[in-house]
PDB file of N, CA and C in Angstrom:
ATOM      1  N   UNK A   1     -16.676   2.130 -14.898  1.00  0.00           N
ATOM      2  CA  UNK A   1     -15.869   2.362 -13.718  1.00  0.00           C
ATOM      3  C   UNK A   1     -14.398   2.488 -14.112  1.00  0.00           C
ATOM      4  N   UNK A   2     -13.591   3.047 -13.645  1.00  0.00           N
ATOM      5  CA  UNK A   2     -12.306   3.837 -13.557  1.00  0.00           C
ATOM      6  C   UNK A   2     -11.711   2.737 -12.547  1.00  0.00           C
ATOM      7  N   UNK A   3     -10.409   2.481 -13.031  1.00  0.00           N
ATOM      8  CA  UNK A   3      -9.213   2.046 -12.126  1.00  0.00           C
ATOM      9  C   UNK A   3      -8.073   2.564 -12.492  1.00  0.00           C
ATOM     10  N   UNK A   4      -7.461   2.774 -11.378  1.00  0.00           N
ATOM     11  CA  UNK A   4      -6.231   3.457 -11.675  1.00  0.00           C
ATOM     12  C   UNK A   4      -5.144   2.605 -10.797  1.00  0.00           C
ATOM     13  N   UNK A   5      -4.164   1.756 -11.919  1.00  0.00           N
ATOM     14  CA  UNK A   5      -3.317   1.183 -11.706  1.00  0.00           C
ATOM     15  C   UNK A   5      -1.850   1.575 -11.698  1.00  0.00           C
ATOM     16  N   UNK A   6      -0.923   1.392 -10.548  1.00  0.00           N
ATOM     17  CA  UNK A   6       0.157   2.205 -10.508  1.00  0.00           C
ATOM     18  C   UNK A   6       1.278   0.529 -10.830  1.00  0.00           C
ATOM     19  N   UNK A   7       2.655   1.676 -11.607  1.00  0.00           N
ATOM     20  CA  UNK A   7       3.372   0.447 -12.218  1.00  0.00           C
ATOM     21  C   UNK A   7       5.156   0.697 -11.772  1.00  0.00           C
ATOM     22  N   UNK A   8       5.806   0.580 -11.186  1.00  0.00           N
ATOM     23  CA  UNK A   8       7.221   0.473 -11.127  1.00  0.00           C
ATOM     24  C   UNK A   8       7.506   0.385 -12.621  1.00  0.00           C
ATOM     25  N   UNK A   9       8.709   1.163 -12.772  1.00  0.00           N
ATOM     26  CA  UNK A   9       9.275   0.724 -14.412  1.00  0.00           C
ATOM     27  C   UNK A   9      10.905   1.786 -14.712  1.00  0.00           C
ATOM     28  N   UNK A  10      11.209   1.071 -15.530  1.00  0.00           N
ATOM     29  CA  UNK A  10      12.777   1.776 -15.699  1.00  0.00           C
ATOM     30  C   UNK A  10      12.435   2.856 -16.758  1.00  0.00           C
ATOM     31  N   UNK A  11      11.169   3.760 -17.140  1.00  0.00           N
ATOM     32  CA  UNK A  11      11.246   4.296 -18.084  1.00  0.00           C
ATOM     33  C   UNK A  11      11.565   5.930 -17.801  1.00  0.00           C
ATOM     34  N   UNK A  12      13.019   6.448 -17.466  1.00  0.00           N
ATOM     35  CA  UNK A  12      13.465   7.372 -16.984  1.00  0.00           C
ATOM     36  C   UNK A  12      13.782   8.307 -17.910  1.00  0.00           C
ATOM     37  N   UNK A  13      13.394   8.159 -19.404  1.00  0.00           N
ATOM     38  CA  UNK A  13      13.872   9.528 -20.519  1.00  0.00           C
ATOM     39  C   UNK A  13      12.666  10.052 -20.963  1.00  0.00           C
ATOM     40  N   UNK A  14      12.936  10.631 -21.968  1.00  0.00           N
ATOM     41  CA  UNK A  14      11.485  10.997 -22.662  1.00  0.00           C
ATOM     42  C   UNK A  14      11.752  10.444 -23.790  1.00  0.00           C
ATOM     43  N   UNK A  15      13.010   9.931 -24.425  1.00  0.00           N
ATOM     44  CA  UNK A  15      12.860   8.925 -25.220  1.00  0.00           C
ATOM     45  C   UNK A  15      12.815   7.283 -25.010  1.00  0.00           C
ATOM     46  N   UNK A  16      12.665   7.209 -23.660  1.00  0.00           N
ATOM     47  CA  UNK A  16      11.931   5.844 -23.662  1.00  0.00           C
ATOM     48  C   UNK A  16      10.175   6.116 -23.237  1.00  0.00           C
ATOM     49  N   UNK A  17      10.011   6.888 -22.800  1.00  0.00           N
ATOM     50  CA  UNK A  17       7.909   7.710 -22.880  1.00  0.00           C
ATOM     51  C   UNK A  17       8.117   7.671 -24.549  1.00  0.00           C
ATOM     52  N   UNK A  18       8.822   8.307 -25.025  1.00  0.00           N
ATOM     53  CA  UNK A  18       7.895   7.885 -26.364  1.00  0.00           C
ATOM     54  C   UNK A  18       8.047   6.981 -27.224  1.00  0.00           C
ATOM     55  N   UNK A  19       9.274   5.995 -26.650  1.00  0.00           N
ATOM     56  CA  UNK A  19       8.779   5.000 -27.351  1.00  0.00           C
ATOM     57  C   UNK A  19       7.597   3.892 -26.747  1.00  0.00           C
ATOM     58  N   UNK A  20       7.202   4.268 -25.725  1.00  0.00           N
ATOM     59  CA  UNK A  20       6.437   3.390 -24.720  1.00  0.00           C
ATOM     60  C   UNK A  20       4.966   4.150 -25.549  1.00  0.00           C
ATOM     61  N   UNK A  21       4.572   5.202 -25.954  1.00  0.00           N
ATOM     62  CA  UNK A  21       3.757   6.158 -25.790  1.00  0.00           C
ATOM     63  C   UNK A  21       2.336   5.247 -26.754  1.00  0.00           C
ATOM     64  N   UNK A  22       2.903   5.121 -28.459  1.00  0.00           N
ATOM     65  CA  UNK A  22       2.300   4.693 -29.016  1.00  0.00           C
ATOM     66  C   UNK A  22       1.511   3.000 -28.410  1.00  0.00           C
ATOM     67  N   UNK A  23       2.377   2.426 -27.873  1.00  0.00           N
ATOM     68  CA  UNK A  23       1.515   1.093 -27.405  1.00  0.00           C
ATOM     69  C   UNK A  23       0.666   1.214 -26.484  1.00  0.00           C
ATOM     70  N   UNK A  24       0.864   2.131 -25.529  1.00  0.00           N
ATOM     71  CA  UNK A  24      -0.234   2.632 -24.661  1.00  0.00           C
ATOM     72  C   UNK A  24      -1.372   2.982 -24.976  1.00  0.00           C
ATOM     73  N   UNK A  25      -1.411   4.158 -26.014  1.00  0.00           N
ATOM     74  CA  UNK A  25      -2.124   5.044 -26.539  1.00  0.00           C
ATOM     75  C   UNK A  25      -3.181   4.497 -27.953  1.00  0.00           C
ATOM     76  N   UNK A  26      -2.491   3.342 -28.283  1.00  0.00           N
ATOM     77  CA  UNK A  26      -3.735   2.304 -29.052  1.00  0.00           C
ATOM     78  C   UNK A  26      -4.506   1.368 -28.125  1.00  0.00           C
ATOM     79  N   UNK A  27      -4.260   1.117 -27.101  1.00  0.00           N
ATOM     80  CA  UNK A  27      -5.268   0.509 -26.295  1.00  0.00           C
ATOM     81  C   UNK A  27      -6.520   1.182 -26.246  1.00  0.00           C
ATOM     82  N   UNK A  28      -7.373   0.863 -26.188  1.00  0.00           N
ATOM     83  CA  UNK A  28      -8.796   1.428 -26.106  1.00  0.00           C
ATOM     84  C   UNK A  28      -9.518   1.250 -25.164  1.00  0.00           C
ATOM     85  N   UNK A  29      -8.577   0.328 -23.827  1.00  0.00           N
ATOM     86  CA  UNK A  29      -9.677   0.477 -22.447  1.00  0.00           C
ATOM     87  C   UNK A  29      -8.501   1.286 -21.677  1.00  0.00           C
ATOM     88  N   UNK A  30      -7.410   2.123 -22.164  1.00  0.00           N
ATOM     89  CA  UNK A  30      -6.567   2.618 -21.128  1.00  0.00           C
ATOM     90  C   UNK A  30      -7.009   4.086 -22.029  1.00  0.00           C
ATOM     91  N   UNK A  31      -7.439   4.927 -20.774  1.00  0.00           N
ATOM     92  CA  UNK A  31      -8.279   6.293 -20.900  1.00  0.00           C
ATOM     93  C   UNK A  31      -6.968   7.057 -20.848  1.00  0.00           C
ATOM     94  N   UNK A  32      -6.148   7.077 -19.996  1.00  0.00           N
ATOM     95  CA  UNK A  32      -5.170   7.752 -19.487  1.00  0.00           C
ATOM     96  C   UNK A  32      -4.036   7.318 -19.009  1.00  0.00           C
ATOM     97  N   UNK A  33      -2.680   8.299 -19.406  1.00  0.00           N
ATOM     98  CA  UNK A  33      -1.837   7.544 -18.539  1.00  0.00           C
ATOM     99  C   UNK A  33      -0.784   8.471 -18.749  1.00  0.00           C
ATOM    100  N   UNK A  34       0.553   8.670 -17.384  1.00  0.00           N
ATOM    101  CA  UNK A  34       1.696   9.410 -16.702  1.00  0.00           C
ATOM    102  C   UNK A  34       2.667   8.339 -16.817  1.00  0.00           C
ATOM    103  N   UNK A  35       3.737   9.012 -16.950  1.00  0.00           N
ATOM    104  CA  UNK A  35       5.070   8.428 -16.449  1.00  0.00           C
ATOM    105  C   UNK A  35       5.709   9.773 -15.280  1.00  0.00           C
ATOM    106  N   UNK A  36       5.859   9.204 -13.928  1.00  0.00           N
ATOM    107  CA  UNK A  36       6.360  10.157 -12.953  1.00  0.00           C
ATOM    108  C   UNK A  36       8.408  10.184 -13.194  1.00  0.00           C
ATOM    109  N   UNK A  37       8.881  10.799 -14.112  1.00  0.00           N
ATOM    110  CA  UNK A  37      10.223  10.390 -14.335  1.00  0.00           C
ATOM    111  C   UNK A  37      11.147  11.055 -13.498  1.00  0.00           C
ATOM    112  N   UNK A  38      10.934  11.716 -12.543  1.00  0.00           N
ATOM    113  CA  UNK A  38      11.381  12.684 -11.239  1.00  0.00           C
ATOM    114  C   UNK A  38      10.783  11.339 -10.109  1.00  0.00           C
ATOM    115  N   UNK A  39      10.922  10.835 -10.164  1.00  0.00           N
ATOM    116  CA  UNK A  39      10.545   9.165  -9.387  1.00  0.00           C
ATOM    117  C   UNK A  39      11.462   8.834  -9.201  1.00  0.00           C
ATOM    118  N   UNK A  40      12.009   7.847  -7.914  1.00  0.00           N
ATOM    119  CA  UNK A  40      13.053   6.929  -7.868  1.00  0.00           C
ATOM    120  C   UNK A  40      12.432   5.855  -8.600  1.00  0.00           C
ATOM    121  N   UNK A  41      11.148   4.968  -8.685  1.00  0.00           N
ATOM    122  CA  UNK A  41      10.461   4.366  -9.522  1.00  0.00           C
ATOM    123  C   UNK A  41       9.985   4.381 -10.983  1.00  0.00           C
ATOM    124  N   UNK A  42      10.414   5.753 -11.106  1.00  0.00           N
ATOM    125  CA  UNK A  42       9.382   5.908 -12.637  1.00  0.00           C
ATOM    126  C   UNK A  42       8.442   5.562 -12.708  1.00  0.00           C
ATOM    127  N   UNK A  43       7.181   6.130 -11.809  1.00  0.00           N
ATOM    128  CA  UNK A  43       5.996   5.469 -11.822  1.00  0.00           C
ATOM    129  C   UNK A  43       5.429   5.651 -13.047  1.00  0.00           C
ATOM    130  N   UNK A  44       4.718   4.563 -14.012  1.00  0.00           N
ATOM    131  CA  UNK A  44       3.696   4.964 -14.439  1.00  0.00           C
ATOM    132  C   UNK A  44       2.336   4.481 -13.924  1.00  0.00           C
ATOM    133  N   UNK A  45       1.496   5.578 -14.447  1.00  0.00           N
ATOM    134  CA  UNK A  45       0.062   5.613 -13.520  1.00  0.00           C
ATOM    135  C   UNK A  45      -0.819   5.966 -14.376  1.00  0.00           C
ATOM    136  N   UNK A  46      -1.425   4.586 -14.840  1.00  0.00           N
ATOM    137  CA  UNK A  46      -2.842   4.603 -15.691  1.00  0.00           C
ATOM    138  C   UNK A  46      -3.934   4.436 -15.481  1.00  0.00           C
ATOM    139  N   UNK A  47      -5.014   5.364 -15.744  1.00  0.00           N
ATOM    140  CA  UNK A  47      -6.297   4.739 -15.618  1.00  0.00           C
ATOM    141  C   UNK A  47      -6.816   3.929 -16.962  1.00  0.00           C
ATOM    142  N   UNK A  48      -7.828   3.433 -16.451  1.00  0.00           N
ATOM    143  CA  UNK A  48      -8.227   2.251 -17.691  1.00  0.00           C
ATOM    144  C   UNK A  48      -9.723   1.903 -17.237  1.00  0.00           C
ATOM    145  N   UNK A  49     -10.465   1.264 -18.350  1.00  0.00           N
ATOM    146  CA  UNK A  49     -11.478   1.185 -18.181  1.00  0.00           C
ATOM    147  C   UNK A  49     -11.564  -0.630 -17.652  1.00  0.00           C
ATOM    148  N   UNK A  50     -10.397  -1.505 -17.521  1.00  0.00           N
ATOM    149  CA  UNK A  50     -10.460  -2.833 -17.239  1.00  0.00           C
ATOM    150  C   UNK A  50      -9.299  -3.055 -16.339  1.00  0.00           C
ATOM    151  N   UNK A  51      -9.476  -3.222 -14.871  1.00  0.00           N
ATOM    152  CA  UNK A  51      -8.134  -3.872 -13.958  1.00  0.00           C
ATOM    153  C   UNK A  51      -7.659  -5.121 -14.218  1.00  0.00           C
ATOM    154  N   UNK A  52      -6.997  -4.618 -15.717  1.00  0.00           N
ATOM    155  CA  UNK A  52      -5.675  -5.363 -16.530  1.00  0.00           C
ATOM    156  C   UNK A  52      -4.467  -4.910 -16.499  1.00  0.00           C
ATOM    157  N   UNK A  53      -3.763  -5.430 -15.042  1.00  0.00           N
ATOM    158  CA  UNK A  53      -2.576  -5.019 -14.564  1.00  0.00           C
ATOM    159  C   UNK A  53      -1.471  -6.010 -15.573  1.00  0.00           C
ATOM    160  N   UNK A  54      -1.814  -6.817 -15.645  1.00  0.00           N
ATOM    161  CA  UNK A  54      -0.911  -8.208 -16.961  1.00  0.00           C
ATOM    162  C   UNK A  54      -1.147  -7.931 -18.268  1.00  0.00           C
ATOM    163  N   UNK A  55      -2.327  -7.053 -18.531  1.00  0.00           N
ATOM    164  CA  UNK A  55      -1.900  -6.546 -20.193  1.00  0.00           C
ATOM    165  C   UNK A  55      -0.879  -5.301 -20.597  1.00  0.00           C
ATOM    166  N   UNK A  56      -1.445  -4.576 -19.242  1.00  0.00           N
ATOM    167  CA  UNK A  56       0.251  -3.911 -19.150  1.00  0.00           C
ATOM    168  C   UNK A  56       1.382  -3.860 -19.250  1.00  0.00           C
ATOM    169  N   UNK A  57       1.721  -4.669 -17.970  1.00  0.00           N
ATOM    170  CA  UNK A  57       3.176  -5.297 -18.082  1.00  0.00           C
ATOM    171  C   UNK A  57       3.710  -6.130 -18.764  1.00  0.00           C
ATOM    172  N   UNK A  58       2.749  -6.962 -19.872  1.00  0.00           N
ATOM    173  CA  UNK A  58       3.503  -7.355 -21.189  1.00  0.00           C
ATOM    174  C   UNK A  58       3.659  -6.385 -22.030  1.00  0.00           C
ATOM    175  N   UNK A  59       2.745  -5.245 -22.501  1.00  0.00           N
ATOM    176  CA  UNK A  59       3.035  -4.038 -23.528  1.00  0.00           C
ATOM    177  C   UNK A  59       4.052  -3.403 -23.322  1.00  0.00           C
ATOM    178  N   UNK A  60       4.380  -3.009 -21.888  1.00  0.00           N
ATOM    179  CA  UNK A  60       5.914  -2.224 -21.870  1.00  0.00           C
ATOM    180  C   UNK A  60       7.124  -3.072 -21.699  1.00  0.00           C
ATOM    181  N   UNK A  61       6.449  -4.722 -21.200  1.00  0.00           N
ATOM    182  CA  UNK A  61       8.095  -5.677 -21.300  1.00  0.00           C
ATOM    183  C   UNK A  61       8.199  -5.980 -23.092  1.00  0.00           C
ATOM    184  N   UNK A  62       7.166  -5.877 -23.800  1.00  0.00           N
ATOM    185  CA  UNK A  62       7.807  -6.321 -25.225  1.00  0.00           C
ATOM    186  C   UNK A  62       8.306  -4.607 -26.038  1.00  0.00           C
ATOM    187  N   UNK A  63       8.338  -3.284 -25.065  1.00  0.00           N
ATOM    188  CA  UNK A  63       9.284  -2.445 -25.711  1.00  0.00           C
ATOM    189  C   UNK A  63      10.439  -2.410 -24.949  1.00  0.00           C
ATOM    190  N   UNK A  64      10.505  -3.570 -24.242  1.00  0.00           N
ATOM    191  CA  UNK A  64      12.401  -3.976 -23.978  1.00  0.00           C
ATOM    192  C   UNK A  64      12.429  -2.886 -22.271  1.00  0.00           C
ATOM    193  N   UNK A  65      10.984  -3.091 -21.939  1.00  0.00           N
ATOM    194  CA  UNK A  65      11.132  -1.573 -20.546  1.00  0.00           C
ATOM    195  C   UNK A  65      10.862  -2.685 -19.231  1.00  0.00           C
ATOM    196  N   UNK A  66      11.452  -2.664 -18.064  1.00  0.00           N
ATOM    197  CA  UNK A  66      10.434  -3.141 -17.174  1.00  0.00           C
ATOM    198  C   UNK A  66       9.447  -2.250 -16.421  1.00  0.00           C
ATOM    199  N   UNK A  67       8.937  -3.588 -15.737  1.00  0.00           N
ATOM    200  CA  UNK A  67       7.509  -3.186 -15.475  1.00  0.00           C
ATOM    201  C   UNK A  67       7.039  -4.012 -14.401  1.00  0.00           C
ATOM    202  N   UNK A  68       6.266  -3.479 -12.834  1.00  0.00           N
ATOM    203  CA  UNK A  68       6.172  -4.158 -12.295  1.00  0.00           C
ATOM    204  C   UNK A  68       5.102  -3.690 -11.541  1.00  0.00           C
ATOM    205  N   UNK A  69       4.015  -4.235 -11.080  1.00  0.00           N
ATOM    206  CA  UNK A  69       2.559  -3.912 -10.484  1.00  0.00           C
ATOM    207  C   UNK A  69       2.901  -3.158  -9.281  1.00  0.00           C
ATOM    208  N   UNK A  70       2.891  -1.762  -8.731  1.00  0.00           N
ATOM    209  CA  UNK A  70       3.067  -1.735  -7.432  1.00  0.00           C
ATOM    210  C   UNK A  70       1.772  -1.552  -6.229  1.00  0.00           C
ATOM    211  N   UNK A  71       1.713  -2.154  -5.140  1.00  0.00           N
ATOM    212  CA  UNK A  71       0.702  -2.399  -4.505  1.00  0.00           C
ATOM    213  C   UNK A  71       0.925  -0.856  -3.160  1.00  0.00           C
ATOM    214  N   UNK A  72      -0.558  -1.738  -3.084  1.00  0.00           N
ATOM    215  CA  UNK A  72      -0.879   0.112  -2.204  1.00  0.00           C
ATOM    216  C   UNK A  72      -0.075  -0.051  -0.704  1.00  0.00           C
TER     217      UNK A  72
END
């Protein structure tokens, strides 16, 4: 099963996406994932194979980004 978790975050360049990119992209239950940077939020919006909204938001708070769960 698929969840797709949406995240508030300050990551507004494309050099903070790529430095965010690699920690994302070694996870192995996160299938997919956007940064909306035309956002007042900077959403990012991942799907994943586990609704692990807290393994998230420690991976992008330890590349110095915030990060914050946003609800529907």
């Amino acid at each position: 099963m698929q969840h797709v978790l949406i995240f508030k975050t300050n990551i507004a360049t494309v050099q903070a996406r790529s430095k965010v990119a690699p920690l994302l992209d070694q996870q192995s239950f996160i299938e997919k994932w956007t940064v909306d940077m035309e956002d007042v939020d900077c959403v990012l919006r991942v799907v994943a194979a586990e609704p692990v909204p807290d393994r998230i938001i420690a991976l992008i708070n330890a590349s110095e980004y915030e990060c914050a769960e946003l609800e529907d």
